[in-house]
Protein backbone atom coordinates (compact mmCIF):
# COMPACT_ATOMS: atom_id res chain seq x y z
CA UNK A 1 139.51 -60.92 41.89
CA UNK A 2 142.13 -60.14 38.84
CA UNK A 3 141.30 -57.55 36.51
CA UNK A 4 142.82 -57.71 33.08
CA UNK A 5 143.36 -54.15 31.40
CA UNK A 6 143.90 -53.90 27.65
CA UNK A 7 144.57 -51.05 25.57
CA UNK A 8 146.40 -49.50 22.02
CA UNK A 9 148.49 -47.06 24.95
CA UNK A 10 149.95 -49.72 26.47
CA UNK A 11 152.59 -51.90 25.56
CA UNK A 12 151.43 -55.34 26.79
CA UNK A 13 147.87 -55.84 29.24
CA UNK A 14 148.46 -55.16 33.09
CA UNK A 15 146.77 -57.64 35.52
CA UNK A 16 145.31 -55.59 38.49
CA UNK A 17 144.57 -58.08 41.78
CA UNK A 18 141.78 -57.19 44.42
CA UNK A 19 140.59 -58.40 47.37
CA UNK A 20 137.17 -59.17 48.58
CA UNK A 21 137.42 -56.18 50.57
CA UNK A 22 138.10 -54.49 47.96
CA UNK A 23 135.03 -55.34 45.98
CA UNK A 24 132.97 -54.81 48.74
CA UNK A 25 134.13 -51.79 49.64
CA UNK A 26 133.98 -50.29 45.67
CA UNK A 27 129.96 -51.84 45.30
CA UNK A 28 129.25 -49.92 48.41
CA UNK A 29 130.55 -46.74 47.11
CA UNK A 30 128.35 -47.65 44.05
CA UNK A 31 125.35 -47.58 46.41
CA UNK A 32 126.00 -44.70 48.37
CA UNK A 33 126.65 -42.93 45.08
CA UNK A 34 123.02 -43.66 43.55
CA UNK A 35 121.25 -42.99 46.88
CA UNK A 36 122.54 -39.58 47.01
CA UNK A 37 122.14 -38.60 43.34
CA UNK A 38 118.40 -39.54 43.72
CA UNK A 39 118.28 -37.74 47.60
CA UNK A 40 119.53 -34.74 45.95
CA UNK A 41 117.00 -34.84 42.87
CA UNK A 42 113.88 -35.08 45.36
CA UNK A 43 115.53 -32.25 47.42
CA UNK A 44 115.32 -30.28 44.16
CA UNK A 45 112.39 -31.61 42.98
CA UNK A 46 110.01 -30.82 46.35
CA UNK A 47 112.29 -27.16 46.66
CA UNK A 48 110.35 -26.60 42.76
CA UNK A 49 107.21 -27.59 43.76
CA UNK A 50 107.51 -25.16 46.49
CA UNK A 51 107.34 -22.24 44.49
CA UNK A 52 104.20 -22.55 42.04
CA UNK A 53 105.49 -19.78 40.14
CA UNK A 54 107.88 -21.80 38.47
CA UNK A 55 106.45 -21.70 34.59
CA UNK A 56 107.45 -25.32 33.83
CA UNK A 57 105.71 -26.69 37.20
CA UNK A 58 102.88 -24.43 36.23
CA UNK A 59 102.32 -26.40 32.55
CA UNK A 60 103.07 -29.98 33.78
CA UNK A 61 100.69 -28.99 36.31
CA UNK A 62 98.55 -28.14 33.67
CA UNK A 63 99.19 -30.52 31.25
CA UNK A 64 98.28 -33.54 34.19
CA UNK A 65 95.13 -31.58 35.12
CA UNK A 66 93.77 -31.57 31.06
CA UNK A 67 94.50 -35.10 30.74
CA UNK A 68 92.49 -35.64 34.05
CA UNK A 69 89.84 -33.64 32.71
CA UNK A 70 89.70 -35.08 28.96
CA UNK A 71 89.29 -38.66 31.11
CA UNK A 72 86.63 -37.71 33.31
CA UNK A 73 84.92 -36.36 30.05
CA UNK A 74 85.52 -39.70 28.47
CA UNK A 75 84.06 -41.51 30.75
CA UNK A 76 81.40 -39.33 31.59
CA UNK A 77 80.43 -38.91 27.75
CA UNK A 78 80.24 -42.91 27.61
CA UNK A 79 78.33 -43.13 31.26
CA UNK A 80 75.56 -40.93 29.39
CA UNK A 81 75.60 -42.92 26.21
CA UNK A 82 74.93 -45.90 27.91
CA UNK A 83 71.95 -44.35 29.93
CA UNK A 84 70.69 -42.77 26.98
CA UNK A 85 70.44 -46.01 25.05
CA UNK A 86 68.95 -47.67 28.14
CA UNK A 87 66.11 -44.63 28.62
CA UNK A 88 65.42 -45.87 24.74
CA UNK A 89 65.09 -49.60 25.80
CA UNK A 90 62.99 -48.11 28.66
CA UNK A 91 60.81 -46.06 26.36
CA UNK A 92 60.65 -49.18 23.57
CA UNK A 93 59.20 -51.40 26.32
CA UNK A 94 56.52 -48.74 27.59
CA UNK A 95 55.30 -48.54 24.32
CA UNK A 96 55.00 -52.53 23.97
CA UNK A 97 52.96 -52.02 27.43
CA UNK A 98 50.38 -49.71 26.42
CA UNK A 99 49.64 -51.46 23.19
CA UNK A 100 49.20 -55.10 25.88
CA UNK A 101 46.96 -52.44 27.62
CA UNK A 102 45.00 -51.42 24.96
CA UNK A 103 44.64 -54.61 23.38
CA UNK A 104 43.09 -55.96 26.50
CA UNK A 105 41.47 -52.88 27.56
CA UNK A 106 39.38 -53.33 24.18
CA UNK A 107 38.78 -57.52 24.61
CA UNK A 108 37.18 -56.75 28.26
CA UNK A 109 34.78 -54.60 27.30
CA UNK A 110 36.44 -51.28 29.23
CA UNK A 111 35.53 -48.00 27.47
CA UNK A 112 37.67 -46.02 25.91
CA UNK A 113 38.97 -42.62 28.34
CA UNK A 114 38.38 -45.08 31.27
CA UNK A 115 41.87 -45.91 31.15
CA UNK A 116 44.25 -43.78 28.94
CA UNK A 117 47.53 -45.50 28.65
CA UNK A 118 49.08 -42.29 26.91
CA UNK A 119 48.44 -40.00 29.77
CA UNK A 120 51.53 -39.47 32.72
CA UNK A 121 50.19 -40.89 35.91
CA UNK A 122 49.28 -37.88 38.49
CA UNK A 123 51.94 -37.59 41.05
CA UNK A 124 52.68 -35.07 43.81
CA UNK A 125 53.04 -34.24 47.76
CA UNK A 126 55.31 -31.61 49.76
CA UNK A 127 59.01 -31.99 49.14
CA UNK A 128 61.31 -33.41 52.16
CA UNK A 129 64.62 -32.34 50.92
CA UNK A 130 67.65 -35.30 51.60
CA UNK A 131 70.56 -33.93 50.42
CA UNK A 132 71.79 -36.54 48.42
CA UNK A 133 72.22 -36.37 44.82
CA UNK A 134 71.97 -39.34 42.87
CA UNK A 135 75.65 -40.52 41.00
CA UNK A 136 75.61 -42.15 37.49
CA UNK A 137 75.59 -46.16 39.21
CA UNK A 138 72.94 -45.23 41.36
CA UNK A 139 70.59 -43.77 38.22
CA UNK A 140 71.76 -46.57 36.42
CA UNK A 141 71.34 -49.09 38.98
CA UNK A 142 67.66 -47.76 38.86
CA UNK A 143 66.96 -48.14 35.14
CA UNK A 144 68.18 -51.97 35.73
CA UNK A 145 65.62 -52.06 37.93
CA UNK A 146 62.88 -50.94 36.02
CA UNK A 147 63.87 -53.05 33.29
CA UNK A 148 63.37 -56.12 35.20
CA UNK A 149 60.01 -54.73 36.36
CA UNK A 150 59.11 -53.90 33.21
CA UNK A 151 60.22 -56.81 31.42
CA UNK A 152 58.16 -59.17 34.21
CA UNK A 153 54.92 -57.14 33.75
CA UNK A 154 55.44 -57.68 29.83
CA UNK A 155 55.15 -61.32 30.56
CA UNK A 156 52.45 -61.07 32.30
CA UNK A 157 50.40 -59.10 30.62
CA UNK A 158 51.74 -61.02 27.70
CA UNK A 159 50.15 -64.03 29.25
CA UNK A 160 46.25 -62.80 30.13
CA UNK A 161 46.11 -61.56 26.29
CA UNK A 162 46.63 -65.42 25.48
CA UNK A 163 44.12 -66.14 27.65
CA UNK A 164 41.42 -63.78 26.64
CA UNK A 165 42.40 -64.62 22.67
CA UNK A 166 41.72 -67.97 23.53
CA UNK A 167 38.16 -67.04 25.22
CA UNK A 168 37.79 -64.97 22.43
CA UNK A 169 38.13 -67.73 19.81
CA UNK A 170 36.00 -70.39 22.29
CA UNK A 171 32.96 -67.61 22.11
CA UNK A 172 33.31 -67.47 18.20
CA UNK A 173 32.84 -71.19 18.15
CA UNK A 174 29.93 -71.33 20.15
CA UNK A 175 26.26 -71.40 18.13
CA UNK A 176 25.41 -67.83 19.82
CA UNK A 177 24.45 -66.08 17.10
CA UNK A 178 20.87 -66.38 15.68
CA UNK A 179 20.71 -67.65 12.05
CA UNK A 180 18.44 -66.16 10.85
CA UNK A 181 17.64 -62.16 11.07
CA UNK A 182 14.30 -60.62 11.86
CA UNK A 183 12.46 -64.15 12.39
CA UNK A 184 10.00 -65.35 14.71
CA UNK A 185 9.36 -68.85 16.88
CA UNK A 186 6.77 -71.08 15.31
CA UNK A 187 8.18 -74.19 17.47
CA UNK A 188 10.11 -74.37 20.21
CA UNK A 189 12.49 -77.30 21.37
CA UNK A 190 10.90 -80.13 23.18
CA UNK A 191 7.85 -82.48 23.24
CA UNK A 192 4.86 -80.67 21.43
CA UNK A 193 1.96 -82.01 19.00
CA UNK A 194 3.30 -82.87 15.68
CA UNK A 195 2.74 -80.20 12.98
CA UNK A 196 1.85 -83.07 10.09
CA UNK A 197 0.62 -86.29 12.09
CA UNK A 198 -1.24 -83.87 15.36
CA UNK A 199 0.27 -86.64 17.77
CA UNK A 200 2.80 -86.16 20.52
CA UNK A 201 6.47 -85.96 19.51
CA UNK A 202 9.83 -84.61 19.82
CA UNK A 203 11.21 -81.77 18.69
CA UNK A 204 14.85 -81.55 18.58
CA UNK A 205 15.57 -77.97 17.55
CA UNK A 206 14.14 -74.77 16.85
CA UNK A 207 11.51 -73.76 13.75
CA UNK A 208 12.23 -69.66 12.93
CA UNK A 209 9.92 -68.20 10.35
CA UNK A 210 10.96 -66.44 7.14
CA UNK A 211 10.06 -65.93 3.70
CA UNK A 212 11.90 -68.16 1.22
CA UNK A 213 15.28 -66.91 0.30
CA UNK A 214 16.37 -65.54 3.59
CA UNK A 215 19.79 -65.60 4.18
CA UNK A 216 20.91 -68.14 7.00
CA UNK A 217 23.93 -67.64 8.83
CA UNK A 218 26.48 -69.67 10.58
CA UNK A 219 25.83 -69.36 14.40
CA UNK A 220 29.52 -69.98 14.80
CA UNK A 221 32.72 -70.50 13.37
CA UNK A 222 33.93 -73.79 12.26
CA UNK A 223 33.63 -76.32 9.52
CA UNK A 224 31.18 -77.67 7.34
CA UNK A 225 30.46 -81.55 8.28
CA UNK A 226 27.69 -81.99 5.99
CA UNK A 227 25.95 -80.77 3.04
CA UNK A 228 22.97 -83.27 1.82
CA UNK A 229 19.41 -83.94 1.29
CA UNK A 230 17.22 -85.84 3.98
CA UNK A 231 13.75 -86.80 3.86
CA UNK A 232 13.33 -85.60 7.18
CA UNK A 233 15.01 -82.24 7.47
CA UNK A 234 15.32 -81.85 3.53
CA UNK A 235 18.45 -79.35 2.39
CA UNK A 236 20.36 -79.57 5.24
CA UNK A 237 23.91 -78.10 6.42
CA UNK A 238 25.95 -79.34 9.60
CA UNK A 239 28.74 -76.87 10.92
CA UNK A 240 31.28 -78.81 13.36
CA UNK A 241 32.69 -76.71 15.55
CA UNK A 242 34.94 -78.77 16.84
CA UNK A 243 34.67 -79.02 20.17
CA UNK A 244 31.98 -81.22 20.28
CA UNK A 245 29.16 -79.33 19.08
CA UNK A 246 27.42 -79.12 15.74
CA UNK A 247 24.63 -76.53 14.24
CA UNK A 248 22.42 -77.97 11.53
CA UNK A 249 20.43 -75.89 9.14
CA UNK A 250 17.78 -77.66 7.69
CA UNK A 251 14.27 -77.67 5.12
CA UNK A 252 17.36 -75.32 3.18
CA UNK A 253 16.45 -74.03 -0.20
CA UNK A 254 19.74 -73.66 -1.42
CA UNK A 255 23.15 -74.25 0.50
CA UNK A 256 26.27 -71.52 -0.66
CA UNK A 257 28.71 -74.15 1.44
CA UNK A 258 30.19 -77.24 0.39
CA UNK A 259 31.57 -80.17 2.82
CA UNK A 260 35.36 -79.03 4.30
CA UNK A 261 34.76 -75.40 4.28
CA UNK A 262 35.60 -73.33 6.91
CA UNK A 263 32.92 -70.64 8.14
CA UNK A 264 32.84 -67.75 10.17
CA UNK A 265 30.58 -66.70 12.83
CA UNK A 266 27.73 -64.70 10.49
CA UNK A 267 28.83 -65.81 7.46
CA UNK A 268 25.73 -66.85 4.81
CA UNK A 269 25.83 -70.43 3.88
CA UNK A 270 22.24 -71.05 2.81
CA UNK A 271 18.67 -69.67 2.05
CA UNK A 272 15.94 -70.67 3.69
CA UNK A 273 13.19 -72.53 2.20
CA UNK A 274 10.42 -74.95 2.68
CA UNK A 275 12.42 -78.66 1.87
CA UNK A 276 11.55 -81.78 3.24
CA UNK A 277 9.03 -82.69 5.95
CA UNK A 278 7.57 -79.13 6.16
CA UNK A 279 3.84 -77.35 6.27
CA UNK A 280 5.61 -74.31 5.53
CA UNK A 281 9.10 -72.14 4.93
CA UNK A 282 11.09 -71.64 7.32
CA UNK A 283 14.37 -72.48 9.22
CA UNK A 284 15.27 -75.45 11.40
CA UNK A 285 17.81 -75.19 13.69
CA UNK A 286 19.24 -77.25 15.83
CA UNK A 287 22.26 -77.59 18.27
CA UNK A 288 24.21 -81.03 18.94
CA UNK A 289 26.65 -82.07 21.18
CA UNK A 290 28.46 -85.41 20.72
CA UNK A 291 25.22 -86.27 18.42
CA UNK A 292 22.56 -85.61 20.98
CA UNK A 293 20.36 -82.49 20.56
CA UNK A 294 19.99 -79.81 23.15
CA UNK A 295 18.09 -77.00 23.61
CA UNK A 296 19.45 -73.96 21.20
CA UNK A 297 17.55 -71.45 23.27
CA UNK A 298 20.41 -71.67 25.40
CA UNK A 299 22.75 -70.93 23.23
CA UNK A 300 21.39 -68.04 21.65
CA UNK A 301 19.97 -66.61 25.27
CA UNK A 302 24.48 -66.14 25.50
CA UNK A 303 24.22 -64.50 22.42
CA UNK A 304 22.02 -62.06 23.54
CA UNK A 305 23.32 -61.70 26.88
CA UNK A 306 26.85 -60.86 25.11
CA UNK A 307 25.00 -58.08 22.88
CA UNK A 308 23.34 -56.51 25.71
CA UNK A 309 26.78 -56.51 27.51
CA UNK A 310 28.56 -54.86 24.42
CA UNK A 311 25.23 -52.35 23.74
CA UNK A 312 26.01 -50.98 27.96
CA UNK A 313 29.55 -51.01 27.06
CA UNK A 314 29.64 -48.84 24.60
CA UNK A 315 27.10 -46.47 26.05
């Protein structure tokens, strides 16, 4: 290896010549040189730490343990952030529950106090200590847990108040309700001696006495089909319910419902009278399905079963 020195000192640049020898012999004492400045600064290093005394081992001592700390706080301040805002999801979802409860607690037919959604549960038993507390994973490991369980039963629940709307709806469309309040039976349905000829015939509905401009009600919700004048049946009113029954209102003596309206269950769309092939006022009702007439008394007997049900209910 030739080295080439240059400098203002000297006259002209020397040319210094070594051997590999040489080299290897000056990058060893390189080595050796490093190894036993850093020997000697963990020799002093550990002989400080020995003595705890020492006021600048004492405050990086210090200084390490508050940064420690101010971590640990960190992450112990975010740990109980992110419970807290899962206790709220927790406590959002509970309250989404007890409405689903109360909502169907109300469409069965369950008294109120039987079941009190805003009461805590009764718990207890002797204590069997374990000696474990739970850490912050397990506790929220736990809430994860009870969101899933939660969030199923929310389904669920979400699914039998479908259902029992969609009872709830079927019974409103069903002719249950009697059309007429505080009437009587002057025929029934079925084959009986004909009021006007006194021969044998049909009857295809019901006959309910009451003076002349009665209110008549809907038996059940759904929409007016017809709205017309028949020799027969004279002012009469058909309510389709749309699912394949009809109500018809007849001898009418004045209808409060035109064709395409839509009618509740109870709602007055007519007053009785004494129209068409009558001896007297009153109402006739009937109840169709698919066009042929059956017997109302059936409907009306769920009517009345239903009312009887709610009466015991709320008693």
């Amino acid at each position: 290896m030739n080295i080439i020195l240059v400098s203002d000192s000297l006259a002209k640049s020397r040319a210094v010549t070594l051997s590999q020898t040489q080299v290897f012999l000056i990058a060893l004492g390189i080595l050796l040189s490093g190894f036993m400045l850093a020997t000697a600064t963990y020799v002093v290093t550990m002989k400080f730490a020995v003595d705890l005394r020492n006021p600048y081992l004492r405050s990086l001592l210090a200084s390490l343990h508050e940064d420690d700390m101010k971590r640990s706080e960190t992450q112990m301040n975010e740990n109980l952030g992110a419970l807290a805002a899962k206790v709220g999801e927790l406590q959002a979802r509970i309250l989404q529950l007890d409405a689903f409860g109360e909502r169907l607690a109300k469409a069965a037919g369950i008294k109120t106090g039987e079941i009190r959604f805003d009461e805590k549960p009764g718990q207890g038993g002797p204590l069997v200590a374990t000696g474990h507390d739970f850490s912050v994973p397990e506790v929220q490991q736990m809430l994860d847990d009870m969101s899933r369980v939660l969030e199923d039963r929310s389904d669920k629940l979400g699914v039998l108040d479908s259902f029992l709307m969609d009872d709830r709806l079927a019974r409103k469309t069903i002719p249950t309700t009697m059309p007429v309040r505080g009437g009587y039976y002057s025929s029934n349905y079925g084959y009986r001696i004909d009021p006007i000829t006194g021969h044998p015939g049909f009857h295809t509905g019901v006959d309910i006495i009451a003076s002349p401009g009665t209110p008549v009600m809907a038996a059940a919700g759904g929409v007016v089909s017809a709205n017309t004048y028949n020799s027969e049946y004279g002012n009469m009113v058909d309510v389709n319910h749309d699912n394949g029954l009809t109500s018809r209102y007849a001898h009418l003596s004045k209808s409060l419902v035109k064709v395409g309206d839509v009618v509740m269950k109870g709602q007055v769309i007519a007053l009785v009278g004494s129209t068409g092939r009558v001896t007297g006022p009153h109402l006739h009702f009937e109840v169709r399905e698919n066009g042929i007439p059956l017997n109302p008394n059936k409907f009306l007997a769920m009517g009345k079963k239903d009312l009887l049900i709610n009466a015991s209910v709320a008693h």
